[in-house]
Protein backbone atom coordinates (compact mmCIF):
# COMPACT_ATOMS: atom_id res chain seq x y z
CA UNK A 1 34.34 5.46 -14.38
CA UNK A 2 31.58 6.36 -16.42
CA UNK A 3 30.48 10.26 -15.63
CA UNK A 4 26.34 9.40 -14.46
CA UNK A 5 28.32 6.99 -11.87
CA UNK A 6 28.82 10.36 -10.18
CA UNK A 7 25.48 10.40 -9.11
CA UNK A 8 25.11 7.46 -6.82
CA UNK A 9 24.12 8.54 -3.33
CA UNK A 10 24.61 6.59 -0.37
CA UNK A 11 23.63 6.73 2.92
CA UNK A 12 23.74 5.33 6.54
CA UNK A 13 21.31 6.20 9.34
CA UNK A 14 20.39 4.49 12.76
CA UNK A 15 17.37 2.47 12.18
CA UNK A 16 15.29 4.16 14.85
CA UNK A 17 15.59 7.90 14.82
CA UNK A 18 14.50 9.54 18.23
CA UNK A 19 11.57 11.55 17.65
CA UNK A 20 13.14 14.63 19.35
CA UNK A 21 15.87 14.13 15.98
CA UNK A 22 13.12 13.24 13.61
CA UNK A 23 11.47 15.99 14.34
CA UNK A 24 13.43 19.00 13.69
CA UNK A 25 15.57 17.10 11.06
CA UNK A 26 12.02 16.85 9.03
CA UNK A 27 11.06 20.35 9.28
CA UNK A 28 14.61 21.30 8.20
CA UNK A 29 14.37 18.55 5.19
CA UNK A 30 11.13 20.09 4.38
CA UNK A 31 12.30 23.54 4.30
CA UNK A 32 15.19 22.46 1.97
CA UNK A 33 12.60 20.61 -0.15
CA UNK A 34 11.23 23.88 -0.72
CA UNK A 35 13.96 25.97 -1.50
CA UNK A 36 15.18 22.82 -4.03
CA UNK A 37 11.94 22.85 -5.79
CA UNK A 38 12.10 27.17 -6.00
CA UNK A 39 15.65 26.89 -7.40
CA UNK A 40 14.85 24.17 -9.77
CA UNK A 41 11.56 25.42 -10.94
CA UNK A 42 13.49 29.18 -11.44
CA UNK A 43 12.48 30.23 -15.53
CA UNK A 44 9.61 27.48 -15.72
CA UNK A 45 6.56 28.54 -17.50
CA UNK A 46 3.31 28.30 -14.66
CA UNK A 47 2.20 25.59 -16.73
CA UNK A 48 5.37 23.66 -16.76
CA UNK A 49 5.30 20.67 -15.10
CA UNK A 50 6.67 20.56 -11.12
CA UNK A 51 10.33 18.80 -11.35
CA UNK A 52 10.41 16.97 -7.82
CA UNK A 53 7.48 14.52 -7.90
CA UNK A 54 6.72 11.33 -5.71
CA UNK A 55 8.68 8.15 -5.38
CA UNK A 56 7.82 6.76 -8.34
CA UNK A 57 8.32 9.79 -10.64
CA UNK A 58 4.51 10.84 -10.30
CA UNK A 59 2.14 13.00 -8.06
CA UNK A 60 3.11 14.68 -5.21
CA UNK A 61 6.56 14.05 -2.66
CA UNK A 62 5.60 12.06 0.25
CA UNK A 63 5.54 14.35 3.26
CA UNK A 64 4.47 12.00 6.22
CA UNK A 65 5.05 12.47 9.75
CA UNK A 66 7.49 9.54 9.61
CA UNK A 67 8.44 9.76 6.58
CA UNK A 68 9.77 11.89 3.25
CA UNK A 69 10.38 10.28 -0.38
CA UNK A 70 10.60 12.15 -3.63
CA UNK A 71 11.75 11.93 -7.08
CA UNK A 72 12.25 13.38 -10.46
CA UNK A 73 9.11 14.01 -12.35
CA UNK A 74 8.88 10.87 -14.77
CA UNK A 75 7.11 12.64 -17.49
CA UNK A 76 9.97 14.63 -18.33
CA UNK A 77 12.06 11.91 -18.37
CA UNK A 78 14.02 13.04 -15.08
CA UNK A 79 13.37 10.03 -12.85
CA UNK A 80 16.06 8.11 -11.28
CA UNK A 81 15.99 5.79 -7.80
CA UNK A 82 13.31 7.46 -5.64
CA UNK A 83 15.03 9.04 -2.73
CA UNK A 84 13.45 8.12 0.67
CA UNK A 85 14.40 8.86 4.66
CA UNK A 86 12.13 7.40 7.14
CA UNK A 87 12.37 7.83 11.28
CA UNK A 88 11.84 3.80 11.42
CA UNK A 89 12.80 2.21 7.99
CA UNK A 90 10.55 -0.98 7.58
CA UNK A 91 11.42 -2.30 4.30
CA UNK A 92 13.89 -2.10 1.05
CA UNK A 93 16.46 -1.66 3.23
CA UNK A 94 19.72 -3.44 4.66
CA UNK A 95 19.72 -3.06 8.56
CA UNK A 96 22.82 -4.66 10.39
CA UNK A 97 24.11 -4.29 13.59
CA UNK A 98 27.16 -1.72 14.28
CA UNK A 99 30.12 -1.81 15.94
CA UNK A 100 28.12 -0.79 18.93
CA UNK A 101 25.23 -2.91 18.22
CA UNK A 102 22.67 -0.42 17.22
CA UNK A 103 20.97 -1.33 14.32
CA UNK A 104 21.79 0.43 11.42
CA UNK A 105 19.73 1.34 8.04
CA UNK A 106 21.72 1.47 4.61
CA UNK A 107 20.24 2.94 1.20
CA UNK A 108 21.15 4.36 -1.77
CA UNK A 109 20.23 6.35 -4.67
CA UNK A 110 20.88 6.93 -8.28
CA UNK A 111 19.95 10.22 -9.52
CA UNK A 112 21.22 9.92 -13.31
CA UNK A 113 22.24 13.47 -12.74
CA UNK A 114 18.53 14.62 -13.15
CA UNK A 115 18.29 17.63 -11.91
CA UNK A 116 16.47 16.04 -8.54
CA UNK A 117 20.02 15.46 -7.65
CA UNK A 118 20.39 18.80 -5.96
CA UNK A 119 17.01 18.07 -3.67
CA UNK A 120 19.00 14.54 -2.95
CA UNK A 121 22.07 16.40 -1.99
CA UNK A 122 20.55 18.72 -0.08
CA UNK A 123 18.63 16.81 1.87
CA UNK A 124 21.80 14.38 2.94
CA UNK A 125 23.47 17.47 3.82
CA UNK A 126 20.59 18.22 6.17
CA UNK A 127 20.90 14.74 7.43
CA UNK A 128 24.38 14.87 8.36
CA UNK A 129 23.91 18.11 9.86
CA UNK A 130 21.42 16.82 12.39
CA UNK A 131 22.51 13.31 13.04
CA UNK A 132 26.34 14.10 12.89
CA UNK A 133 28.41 10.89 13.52
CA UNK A 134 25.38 8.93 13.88
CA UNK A 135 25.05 9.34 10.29
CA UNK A 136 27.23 8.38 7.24
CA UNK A 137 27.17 9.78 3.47
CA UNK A 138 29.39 8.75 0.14
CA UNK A 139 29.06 9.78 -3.34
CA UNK A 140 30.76 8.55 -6.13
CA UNK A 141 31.13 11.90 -6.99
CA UNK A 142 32.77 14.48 -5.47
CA UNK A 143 32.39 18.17 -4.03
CA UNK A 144 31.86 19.84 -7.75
CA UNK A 145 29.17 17.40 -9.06
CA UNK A 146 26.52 19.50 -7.40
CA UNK A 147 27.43 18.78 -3.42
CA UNK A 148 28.66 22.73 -3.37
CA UNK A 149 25.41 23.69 -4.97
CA UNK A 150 23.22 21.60 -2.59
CA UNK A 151 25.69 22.94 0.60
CA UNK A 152 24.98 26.66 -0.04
CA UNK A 153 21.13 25.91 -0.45
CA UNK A 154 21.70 24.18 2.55
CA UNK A 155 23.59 26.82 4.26
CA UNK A 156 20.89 29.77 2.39
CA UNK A 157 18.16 27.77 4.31
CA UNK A 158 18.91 26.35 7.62
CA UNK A 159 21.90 28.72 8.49
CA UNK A 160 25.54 28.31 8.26
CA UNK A 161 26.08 24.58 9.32
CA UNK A 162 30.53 24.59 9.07
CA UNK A 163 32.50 23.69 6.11
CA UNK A 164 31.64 20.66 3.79
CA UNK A 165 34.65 18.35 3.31
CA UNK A 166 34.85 15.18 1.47
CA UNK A 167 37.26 12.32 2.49
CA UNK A 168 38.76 10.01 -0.09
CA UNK A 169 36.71 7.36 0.04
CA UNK A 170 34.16 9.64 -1.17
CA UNK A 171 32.07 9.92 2.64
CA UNK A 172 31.13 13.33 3.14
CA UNK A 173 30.84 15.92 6.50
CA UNK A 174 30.56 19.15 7.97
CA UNK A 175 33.01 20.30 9.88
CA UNK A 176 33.23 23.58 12.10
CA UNK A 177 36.70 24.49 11.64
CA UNK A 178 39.29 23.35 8.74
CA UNK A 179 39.73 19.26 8.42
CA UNK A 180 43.15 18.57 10.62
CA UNK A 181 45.06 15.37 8.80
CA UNK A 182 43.98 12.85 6.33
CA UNK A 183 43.30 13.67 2.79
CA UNK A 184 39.99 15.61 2.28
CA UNK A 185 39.11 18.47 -0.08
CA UNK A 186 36.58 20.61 0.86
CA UNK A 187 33.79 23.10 -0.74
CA UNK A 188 34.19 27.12 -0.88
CA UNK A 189 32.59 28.24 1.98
């Protein structure tokens, strides 16, 4: 496998996210977006330009009350797939119906290993905090590429949220006590 495969991000989320979900899932993603941007922005000059930019690798993230969508900052060459999570997903993505017939939205992402990776981490992490099993997250990488990194900012942030374990077909979860059975390796916690 070539080594920037590492940094495809995928992710599965109910199509409709409750508002009473949405809600404090956002201000949590928000808060992470913050703490992402501080870390990545640590020994820049003031007059450096900002690292996490807008979808298309310009101007500012999209902070919306439905909505968040960010990306590397294009004119430094760190752009990749945008990154986007939306309450009610309306387009570019593949909705099907589940096992239990809830509609389901599927994206993905491909960071290059620009260092907007980590706010693209993070913010899954903060996803699969909030929506638990109602939410699903792979990587072709695994727990050293960067998902430790994004964990403790995750953990620095919104609190201690369990241990991160990865399965072996790459999905991803926190757990509150020790994976029991199946194959899974898991970040220092």
């Amino acid at each position: 496998m070539p080594l920037d495969d590492a940094f495809v991000h995928a992710w599965v989320t109910p199509a409709d996210i409750a508002p009473a979900r949405w809600e404090p899932m956002r201000d949590d993603i928000i808060s992470v977006l913050r703490a992402a941007s501080r870390e990545l922005e640590r020994d820049r000059s003031d007059d450096a330009l900002a690292v996490l930019r807008g979808p298309e690798g310009f101007g500012p993230l999209h902070l919306a009350p439905d909505a968040v969508a960010f990306n590397g900052n294009a004119f430094l060459g760190f752009a990749g797939d945008p990154f986007a999570i939306e309450r009610k997903p309306r387009r570019g993505v593949l909705a099907r119906a589940s096992h239990g017939g809830a509609r389901r939205a599927v994206r993905r992402c491909r960071t290059e290993g620009h260092p907007y990776d980590l706010a693209v981490c993070a913010v899954l992490l903060v996803v699969l905090r909030h929506l638990g099993d109602e939410a699903r997250v792979g990587t072709s990488g695994g727990l050293r590429t960067g998902w430790g990194r994004a964990a403790a900012l995750v953990r620095a942030t919104i609190g201690e949220c369990g241990q991160l374990v990865q399965h072996e077909n790459g999905a991803l979860r926190w757990v509150d006590a020790p994976a029991a059975g199946g194959q899974v390796r898991s970040s220092a916690s």
